[in-house]
C-alpha atoms as a PDB file:
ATOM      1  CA  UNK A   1      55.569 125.890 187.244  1.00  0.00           C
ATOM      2  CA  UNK A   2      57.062 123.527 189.758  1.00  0.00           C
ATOM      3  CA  UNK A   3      55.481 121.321 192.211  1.00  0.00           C
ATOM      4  CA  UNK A   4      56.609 120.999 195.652  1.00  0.00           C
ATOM      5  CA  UNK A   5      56.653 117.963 197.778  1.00  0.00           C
ATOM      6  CA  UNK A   6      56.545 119.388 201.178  1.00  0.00           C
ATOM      7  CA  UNK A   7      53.900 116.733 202.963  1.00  0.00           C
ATOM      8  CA  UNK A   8      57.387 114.306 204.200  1.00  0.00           C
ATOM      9  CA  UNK A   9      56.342 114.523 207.433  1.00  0.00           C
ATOM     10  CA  UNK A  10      59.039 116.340 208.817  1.00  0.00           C
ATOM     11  CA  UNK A  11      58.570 118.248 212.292  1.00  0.00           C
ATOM     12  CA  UNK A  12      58.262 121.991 212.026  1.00  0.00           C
ATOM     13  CA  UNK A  13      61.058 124.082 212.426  1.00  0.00           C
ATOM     14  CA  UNK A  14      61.657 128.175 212.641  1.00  0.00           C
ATOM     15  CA  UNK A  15      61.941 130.142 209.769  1.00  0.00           C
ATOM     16  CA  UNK A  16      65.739 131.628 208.493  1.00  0.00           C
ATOM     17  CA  UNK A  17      65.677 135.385 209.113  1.00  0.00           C
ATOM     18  CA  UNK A  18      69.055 138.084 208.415  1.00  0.00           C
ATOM     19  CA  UNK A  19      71.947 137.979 210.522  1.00  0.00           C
ATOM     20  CA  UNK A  20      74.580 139.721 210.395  1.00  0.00           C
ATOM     21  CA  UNK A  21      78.189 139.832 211.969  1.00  0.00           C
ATOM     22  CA  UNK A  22      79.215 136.471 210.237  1.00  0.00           C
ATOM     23  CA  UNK A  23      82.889 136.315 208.841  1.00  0.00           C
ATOM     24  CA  UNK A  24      81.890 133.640 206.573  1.00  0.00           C
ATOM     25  CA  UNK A  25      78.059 132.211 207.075  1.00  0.00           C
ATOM     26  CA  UNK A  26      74.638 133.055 208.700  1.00  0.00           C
ATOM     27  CA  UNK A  27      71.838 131.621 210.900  1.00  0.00           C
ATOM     28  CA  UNK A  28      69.099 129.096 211.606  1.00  0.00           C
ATOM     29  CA  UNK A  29      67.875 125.698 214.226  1.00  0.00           C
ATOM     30  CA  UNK A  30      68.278 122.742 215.049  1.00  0.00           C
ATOM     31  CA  UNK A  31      65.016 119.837 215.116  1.00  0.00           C
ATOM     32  CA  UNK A  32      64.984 118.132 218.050  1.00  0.00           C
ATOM     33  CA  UNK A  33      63.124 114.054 218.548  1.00  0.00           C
ATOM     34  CA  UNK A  34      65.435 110.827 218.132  1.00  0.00           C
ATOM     35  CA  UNK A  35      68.588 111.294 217.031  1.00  0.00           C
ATOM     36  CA  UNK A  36      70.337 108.358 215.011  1.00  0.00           C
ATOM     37  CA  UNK A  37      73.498 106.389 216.241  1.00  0.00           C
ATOM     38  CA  UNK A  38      76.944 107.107 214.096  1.00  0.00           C
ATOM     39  CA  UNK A  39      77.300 104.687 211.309  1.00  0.00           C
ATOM     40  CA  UNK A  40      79.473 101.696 211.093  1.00  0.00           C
ATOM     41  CA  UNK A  41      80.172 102.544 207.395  1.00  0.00           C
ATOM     42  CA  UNK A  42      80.748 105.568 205.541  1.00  0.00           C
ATOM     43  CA  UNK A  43      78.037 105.189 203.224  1.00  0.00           C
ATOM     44  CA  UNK A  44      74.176 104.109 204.056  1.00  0.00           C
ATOM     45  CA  UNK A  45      75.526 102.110 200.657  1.00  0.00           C
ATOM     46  CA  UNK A  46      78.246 100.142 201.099  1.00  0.00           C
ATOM     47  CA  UNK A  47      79.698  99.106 197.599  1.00  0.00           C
ATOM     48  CA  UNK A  48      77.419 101.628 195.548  1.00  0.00           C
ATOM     49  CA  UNK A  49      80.237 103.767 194.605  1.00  0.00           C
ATOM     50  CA  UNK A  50      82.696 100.461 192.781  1.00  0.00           C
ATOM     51  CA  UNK A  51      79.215  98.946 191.612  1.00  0.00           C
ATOM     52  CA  UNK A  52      78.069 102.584 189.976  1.00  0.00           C
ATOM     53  CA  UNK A  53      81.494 103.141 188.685  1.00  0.00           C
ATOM     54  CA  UNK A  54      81.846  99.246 187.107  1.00  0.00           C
ATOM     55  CA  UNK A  55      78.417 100.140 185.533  1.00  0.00           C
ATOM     56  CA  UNK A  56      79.949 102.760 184.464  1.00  0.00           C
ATOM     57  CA  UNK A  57      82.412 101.368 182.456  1.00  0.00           C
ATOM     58  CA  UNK A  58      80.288  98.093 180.898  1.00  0.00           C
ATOM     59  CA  UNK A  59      77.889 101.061 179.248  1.00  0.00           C
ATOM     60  CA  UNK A  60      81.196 102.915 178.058  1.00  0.00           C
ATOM     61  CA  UNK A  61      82.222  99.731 176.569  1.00  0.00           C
ATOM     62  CA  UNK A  62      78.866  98.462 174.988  1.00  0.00           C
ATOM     63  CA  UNK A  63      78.232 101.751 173.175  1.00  0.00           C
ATOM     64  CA  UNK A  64      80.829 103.372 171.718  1.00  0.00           C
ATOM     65  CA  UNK A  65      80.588 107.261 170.819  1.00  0.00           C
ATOM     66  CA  UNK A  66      76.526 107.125 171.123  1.00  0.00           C
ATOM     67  CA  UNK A  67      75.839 110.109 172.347  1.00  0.00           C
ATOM     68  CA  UNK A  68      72.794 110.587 174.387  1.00  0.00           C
ATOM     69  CA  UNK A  69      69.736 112.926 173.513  1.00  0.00           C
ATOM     70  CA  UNK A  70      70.170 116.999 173.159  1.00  0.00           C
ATOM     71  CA  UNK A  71      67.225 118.165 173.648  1.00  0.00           C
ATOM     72  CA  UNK A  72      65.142 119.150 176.639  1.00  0.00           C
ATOM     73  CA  UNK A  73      61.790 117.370 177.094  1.00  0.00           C
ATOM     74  CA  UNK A  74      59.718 120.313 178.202  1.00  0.00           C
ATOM     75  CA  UNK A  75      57.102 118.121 178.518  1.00  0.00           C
ATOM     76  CA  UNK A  76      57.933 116.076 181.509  1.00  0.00           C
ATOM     77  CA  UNK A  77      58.225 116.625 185.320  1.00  0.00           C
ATOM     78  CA  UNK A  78      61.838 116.931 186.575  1.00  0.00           C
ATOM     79  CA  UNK A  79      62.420 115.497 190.065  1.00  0.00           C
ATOM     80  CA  UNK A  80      64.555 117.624 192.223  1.00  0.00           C
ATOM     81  CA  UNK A  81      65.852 115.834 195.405  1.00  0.00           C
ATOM     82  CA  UNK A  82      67.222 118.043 198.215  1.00  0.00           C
ATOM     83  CA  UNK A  83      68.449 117.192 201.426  1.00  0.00           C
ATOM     84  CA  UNK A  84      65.985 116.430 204.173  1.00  0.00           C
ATOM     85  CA  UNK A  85      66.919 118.128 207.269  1.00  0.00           C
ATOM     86  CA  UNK A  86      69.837 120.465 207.095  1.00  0.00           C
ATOM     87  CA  UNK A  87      69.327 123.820 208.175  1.00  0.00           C
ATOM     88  CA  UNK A  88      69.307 126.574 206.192  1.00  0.00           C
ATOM     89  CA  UNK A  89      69.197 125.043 202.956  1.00  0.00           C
ATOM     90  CA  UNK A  90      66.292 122.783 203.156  1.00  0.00           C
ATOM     91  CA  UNK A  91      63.641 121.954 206.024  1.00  0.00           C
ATOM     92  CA  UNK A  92      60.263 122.938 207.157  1.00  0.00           C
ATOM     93  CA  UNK A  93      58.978 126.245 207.904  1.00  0.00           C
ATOM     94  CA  UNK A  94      56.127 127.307 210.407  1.00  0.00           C
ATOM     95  CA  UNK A  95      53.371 126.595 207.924  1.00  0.00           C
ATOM     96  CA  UNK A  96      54.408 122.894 206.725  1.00  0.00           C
ATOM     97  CA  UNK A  97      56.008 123.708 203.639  1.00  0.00           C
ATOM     98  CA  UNK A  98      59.691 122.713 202.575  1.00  0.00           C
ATOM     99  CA  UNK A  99      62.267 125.836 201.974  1.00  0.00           C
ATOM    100  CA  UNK A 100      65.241 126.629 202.836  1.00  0.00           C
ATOM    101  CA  UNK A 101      68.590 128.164 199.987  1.00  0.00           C
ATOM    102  CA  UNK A 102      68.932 124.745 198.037  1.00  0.00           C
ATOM    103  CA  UNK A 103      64.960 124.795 198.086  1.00  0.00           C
ATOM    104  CA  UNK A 104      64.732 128.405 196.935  1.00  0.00           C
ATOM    105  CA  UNK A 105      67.110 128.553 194.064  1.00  0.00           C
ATOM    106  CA  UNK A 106      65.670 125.168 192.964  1.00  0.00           C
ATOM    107  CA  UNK A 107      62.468 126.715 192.052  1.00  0.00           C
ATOM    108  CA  UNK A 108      64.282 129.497 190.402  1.00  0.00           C
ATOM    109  CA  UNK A 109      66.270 127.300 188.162  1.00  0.00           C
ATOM    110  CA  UNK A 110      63.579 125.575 187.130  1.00  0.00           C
ATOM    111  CA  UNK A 111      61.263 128.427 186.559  1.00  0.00           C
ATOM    112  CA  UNK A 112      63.945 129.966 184.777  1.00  0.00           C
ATOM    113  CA  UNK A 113      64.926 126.924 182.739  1.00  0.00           C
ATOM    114  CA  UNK A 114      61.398 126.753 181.780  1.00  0.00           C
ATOM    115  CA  UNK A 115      60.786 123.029 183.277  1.00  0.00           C
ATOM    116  CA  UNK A 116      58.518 121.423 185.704  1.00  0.00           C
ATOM    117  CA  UNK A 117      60.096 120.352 188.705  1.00  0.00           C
ATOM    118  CA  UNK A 118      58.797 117.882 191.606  1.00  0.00           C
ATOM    119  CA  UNK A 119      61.145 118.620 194.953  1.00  0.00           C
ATOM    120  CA  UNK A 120      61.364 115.437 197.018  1.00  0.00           C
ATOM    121  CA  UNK A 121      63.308 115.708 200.297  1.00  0.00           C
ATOM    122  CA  UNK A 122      66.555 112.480 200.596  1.00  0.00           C
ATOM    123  CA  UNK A 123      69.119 111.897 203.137  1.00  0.00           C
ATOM    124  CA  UNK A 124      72.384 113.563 201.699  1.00  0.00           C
ATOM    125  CA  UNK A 125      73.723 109.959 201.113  1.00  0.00           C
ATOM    126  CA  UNK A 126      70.878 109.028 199.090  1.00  0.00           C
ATOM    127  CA  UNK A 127      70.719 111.755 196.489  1.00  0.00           C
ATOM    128  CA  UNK A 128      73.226 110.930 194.469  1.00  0.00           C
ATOM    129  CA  UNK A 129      72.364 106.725 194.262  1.00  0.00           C
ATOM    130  CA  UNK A 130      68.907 108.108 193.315  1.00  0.00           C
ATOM    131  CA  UNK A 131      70.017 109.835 190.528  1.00  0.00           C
ATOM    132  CA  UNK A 132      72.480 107.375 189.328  1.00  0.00           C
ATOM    133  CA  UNK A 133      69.596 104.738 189.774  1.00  0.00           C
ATOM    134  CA  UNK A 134      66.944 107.093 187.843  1.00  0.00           C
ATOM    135  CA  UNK A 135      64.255 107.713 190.350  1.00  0.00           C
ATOM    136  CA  UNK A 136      65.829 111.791 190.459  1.00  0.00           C
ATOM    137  CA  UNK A 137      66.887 113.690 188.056  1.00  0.00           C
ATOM    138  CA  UNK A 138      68.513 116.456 189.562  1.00  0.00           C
ATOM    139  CA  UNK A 139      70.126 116.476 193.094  1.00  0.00           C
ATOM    140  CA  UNK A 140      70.374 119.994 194.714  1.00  0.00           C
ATOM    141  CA  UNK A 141      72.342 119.565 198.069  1.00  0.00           C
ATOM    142  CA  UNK A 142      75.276 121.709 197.364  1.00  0.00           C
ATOM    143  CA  UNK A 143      77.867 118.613 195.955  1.00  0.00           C
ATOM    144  CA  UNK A 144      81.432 119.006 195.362  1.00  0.00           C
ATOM    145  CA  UNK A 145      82.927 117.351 192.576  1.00  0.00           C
ATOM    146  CA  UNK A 146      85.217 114.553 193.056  1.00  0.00           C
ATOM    147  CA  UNK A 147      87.071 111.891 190.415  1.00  0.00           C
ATOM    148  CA  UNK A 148      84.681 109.546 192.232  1.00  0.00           C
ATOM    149  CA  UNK A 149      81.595 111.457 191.657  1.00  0.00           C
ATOM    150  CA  UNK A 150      82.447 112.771 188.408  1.00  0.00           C
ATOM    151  CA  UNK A 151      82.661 108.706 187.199  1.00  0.00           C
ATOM    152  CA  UNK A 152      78.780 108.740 187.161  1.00  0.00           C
ATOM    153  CA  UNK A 153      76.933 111.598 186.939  1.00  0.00           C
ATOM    154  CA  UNK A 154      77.813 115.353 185.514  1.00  0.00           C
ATOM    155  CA  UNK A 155      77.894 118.829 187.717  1.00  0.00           C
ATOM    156  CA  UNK A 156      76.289 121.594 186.560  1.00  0.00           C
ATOM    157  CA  UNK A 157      77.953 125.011 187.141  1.00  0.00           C
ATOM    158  CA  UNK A 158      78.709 125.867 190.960  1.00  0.00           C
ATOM    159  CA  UNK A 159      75.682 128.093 192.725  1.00  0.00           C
ATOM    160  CA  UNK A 160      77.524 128.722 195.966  1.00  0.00           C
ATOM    161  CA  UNK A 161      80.785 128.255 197.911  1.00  0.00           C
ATOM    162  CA  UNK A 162      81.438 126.962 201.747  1.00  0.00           C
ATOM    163  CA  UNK A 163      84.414 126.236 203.819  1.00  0.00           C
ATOM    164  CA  UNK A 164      84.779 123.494 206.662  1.00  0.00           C
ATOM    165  CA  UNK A 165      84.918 124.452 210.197  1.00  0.00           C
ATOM    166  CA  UNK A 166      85.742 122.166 213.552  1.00  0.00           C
ATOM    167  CA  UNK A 167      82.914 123.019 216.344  1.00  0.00           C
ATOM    168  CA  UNK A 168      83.310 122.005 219.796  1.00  0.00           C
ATOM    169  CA  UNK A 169      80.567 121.810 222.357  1.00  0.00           C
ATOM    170  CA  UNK A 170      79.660 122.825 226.566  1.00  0.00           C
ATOM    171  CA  UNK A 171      83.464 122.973 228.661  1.00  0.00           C
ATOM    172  CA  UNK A 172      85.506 122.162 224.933  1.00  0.00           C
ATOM    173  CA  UNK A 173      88.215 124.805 225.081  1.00  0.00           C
ATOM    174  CA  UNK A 174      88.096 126.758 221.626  1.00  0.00           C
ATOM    175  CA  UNK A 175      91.621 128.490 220.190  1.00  0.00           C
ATOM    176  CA  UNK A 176      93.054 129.425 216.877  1.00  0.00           C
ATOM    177  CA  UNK A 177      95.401 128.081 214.584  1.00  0.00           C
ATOM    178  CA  UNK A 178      95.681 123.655 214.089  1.00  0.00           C
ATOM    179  CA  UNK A 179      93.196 121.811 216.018  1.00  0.00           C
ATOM    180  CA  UNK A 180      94.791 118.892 218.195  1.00  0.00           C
ATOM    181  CA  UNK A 181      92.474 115.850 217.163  1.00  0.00           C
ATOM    182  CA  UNK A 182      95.105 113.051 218.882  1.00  0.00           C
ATOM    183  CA  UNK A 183      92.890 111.202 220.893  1.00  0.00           C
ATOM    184  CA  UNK A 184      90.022 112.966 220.053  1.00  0.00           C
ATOM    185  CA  UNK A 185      86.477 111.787 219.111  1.00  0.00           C
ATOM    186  CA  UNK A 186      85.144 113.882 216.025  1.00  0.00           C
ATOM    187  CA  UNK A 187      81.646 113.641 214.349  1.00  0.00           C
ATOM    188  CA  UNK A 188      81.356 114.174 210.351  1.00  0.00           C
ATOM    189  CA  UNK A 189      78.340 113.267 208.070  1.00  0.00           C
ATOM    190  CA  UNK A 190      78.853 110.513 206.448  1.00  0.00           C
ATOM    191  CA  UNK A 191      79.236 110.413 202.381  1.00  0.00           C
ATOM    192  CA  UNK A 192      80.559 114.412 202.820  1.00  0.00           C
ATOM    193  CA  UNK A 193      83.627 115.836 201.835  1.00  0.00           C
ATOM    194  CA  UNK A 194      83.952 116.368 205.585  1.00  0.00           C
ATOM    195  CA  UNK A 195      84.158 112.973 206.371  1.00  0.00           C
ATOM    196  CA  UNK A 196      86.260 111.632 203.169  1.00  0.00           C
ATOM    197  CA  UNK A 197      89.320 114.637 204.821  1.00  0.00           C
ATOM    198  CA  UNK A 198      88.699 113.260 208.594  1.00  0.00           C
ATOM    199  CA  UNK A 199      89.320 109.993 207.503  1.00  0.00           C
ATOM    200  CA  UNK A 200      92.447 110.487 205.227  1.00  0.00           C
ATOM    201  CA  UNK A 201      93.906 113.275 207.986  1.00  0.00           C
ATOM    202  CA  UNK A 202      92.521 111.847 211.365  1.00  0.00           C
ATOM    203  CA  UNK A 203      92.569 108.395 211.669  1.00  0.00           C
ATOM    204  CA  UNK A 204      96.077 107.847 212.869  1.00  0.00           C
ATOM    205  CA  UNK A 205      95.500 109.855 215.945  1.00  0.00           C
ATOM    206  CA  UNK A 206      91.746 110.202 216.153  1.00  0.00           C
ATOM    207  CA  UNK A 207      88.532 108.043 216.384  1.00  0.00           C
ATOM    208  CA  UNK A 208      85.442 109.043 213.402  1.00  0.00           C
ATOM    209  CA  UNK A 209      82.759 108.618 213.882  1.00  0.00           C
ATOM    210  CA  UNK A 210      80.106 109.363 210.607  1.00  0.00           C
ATOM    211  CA  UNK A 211      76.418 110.111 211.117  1.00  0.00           C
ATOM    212  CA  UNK A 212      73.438 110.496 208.916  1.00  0.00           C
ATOM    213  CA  UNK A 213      73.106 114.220 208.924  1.00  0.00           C
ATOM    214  CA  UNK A 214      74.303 117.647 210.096  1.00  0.00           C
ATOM    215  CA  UNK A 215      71.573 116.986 212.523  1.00  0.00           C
ATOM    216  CA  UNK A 216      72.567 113.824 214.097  1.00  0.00           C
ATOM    217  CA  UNK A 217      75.927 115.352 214.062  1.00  0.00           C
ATOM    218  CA  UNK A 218      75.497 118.040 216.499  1.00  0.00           C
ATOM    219  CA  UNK A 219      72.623 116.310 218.301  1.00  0.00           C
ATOM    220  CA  UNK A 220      75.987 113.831 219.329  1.00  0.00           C
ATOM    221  CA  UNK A 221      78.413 116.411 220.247  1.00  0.00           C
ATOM    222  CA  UNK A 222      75.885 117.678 222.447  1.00  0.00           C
ATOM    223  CA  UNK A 223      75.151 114.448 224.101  1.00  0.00           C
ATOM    224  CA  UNK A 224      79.003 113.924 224.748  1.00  0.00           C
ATOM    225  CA  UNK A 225      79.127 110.455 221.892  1.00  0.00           C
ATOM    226  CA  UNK A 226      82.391 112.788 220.088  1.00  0.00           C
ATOM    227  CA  UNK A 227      84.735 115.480 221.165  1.00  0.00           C
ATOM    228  CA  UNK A 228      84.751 117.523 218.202  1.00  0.00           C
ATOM    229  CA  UNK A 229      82.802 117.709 214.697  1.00  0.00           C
ATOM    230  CA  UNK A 230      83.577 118.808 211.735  1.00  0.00           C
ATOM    231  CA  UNK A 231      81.598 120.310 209.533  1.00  0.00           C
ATOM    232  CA  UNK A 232      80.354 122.089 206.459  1.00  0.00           C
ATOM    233  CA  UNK A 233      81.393 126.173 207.151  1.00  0.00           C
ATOM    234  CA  UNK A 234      77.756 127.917 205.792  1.00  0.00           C
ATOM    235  CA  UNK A 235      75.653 124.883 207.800  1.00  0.00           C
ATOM    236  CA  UNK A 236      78.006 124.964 211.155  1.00  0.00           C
ATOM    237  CA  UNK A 237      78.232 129.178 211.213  1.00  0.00           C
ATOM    238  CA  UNK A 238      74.655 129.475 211.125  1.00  0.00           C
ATOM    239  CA  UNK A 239      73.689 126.361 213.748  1.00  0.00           C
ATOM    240  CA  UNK A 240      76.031 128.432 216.156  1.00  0.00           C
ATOM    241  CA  UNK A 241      74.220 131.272 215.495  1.00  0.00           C
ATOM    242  CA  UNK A 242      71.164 129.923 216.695  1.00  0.00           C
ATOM    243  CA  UNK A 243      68.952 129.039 219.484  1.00  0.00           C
ATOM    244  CA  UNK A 244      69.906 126.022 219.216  1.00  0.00           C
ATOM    245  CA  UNK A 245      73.348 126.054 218.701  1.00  0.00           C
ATOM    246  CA  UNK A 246      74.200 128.151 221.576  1.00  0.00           C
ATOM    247  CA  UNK A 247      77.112 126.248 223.879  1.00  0.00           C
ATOM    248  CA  UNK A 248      78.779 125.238 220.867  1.00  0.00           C
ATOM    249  CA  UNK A 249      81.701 127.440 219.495  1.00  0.00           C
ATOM    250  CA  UNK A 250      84.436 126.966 216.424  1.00  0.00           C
ATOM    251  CA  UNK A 251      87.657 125.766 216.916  1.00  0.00           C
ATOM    252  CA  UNK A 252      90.861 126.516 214.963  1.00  0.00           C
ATOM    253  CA  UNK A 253      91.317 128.055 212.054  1.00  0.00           C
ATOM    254  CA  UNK A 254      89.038 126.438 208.673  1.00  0.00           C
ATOM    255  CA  UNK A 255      89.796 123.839 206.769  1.00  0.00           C
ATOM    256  CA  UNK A 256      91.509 124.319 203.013  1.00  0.00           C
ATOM    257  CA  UNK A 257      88.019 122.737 202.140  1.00  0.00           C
ATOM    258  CA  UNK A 258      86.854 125.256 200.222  1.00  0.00           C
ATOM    259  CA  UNK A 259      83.897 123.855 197.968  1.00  0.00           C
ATOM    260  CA  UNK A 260      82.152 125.331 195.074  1.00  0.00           C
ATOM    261  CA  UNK A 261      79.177 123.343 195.309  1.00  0.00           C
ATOM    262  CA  UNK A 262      77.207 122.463 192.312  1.00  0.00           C
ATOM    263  CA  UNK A 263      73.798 120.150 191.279  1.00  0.00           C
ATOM    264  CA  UNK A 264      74.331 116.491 189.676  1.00  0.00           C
ATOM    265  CA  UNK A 265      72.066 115.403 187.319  1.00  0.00           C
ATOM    266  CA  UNK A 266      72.534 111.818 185.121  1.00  0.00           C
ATOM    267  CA  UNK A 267      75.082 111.777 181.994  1.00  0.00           C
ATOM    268  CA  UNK A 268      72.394 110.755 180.302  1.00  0.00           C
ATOM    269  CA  UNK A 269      70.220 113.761 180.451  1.00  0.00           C
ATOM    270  CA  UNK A 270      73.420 116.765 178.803  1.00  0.00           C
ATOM    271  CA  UNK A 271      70.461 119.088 178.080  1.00  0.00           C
ATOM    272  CA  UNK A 272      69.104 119.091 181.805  1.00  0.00           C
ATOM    273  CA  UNK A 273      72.590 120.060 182.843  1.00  0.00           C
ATOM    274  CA  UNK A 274      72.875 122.626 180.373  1.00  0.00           C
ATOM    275  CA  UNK A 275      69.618 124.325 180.746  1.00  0.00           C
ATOM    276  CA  UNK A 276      70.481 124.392 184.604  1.00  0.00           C
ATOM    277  CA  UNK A 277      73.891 125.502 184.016  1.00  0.00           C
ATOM    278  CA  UNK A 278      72.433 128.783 182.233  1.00  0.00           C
ATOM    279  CA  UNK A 279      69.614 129.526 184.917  1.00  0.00           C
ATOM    280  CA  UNK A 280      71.975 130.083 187.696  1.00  0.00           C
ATOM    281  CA  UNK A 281      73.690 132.468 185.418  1.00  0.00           C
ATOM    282  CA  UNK A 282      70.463 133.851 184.469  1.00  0.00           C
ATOM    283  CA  UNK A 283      69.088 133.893 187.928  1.00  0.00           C
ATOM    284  CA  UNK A 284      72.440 135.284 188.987  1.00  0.00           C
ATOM    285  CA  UNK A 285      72.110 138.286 186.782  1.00  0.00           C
ATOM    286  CA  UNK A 286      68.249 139.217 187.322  1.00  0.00           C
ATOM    287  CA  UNK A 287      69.096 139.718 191.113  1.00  0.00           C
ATOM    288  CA  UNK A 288      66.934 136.895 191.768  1.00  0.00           C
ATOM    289  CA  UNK A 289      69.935 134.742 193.148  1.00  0.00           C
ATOM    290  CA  UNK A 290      70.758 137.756 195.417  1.00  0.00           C
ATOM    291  CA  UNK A 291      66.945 138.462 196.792  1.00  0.00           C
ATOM    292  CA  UNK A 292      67.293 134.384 197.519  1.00  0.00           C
ATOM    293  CA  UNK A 293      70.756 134.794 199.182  1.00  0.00           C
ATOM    294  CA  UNK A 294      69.482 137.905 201.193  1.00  0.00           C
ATOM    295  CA  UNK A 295      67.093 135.708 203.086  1.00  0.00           C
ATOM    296  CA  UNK A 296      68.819 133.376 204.901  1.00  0.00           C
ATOM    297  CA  UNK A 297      72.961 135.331 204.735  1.00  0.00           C
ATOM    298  CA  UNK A 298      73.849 138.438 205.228  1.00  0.00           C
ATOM    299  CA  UNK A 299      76.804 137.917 202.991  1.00  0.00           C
ATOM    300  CA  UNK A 300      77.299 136.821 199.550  1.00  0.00           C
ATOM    301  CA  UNK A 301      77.792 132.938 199.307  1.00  0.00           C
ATOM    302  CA  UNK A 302      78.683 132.692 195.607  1.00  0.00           C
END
């Protein structure tokens, strides 16, 4: 019932397949071309998040107890944004077309919500001003929920759970236990938990650097522009486990990260939520979330 926006003009990259022998996560590749420098901000938005959130307030203020609408236009098109290029959850197979986890279960929800949905590929960053700013309705990169978040839009139920790793890269000596970051450089993507923990934890004793995406992240480790990078757990164990990853290895033990990601959709569209809410518990018990999981983990990531 869906219709997928896969023509973004994204290079072609290898399809997920099983892997096993993971402790926590799974496989996949990296896309190569230009990579982009770190960010001088943490945000590709700088003052979105007080201007949302004073928004925010004004509408609380100017209506009083009106409660938005209840029910769920089946008529309309739903716009799904996922991330652009983050490996395995969304990128572009062998044949042009967008998949990837977050891509997958997408289409499930929807098809099991019983709504039309239009997938449309965002930087991470982007998402969730796009949904706030009502050009997406639903954003399906795997959010955690914050205070800060939570101000302006809703979460629907979680649909999986990650950790946060440290990876290191070429002659980087990997060990267990605390990682020493004094000194250190250390990549994150910016607008991610990731980067929010480095920041609060790091900054005393460490340099951050934030970049656009897991892909610029490891492209800059690689290329020597940070020491260190941490990372989202399912995304970093499965770039290690590829081609592409190989010469980078974990460091330390993870981070007490743990996030049950979730979808955000407006909090002015209660029914959307809901109806998503109950497809990942209906897609869950089917044994359609599984056959979905199956494909790119060989372990359970809910």
């Amino acid at each position: 019932m869906e219709k997928i926006d896969s023509d973004d003009g994204d290079a072609k990259l290898s399809a997920p397949g099983p892997a096993g022998g993971l402790p926590a996560k799974s496989r996949g590749s990296r896309r190569g071309g230009a990579r982009r420098r770190p960010l001088p901000v943490p945000s590709a938005h700088p003052g979105f998040w007080a201007s949302a959130m004073a928004l925010a307030a004004a509408a609380a203020l100017l209506f009083p107890g009106q409660a938005p609408a209840q029910e769920l236009d089946l008529s309309r098109t739903y716009r799904m944004a996922v991330e652009d290029d983050y490996h395995p959850f969304s990128f572009i197979d062998p044949d042009g077309k967008r998949t990837g986890f977050d891509v997958e279960i997408g289409r499930s929800l929807c098809e099991a919500a019983g709504i039309r949905c239009q997938i449309t590929p965002l930087p991470f960053d982007d998402i969730i001003p796009a949904v706030v700013g009502g050009t997406q309705d639903i954003g399906a990169a795997g959010f955690a929920m914050t205070e800060e978040r939570l101000a302006i839009v809703d979460f629907t139920e979680r649909y999986f759970r990650s950790s946060t790793i440290m990876i290191l890269y070429g002659d980087s000596t990997a060990s267990s236990g605390p990682v020493n970051v004094r000194g250190k450089r250390v990549g994150v993507q910016s607008a991610s938990q990731q980067e929010t923990y480095a920041k609060e934890h790091f900054s005393a004793a460490a340099e951050i650097f934030s970049y656009v995406s897991f892909e610029d992240t490891v492209a800059a480790l690689r290329a020597g522009e940070c020491d260190m990078a941490l990372v989202d757990g399912l995304a970093g164990f499965t770039f290690i486990r590829s081609e592409a990853g190989e010469g980078f290895d974990i460091t330390g033990d993870p981070y007490p990260l743990e996030t049950e990601a979730r979808m955000v959709v407006p909090k002015s569209l209660p029914a959307l939520n809901a109806a998503l809410s109950a497809a990942i518990r209906q897609i869950r018990q089917s044994g359609v979330y599984d056959e979905i999981n199956r494909r790119y983990f060989s372990f359970s990531v809910y």
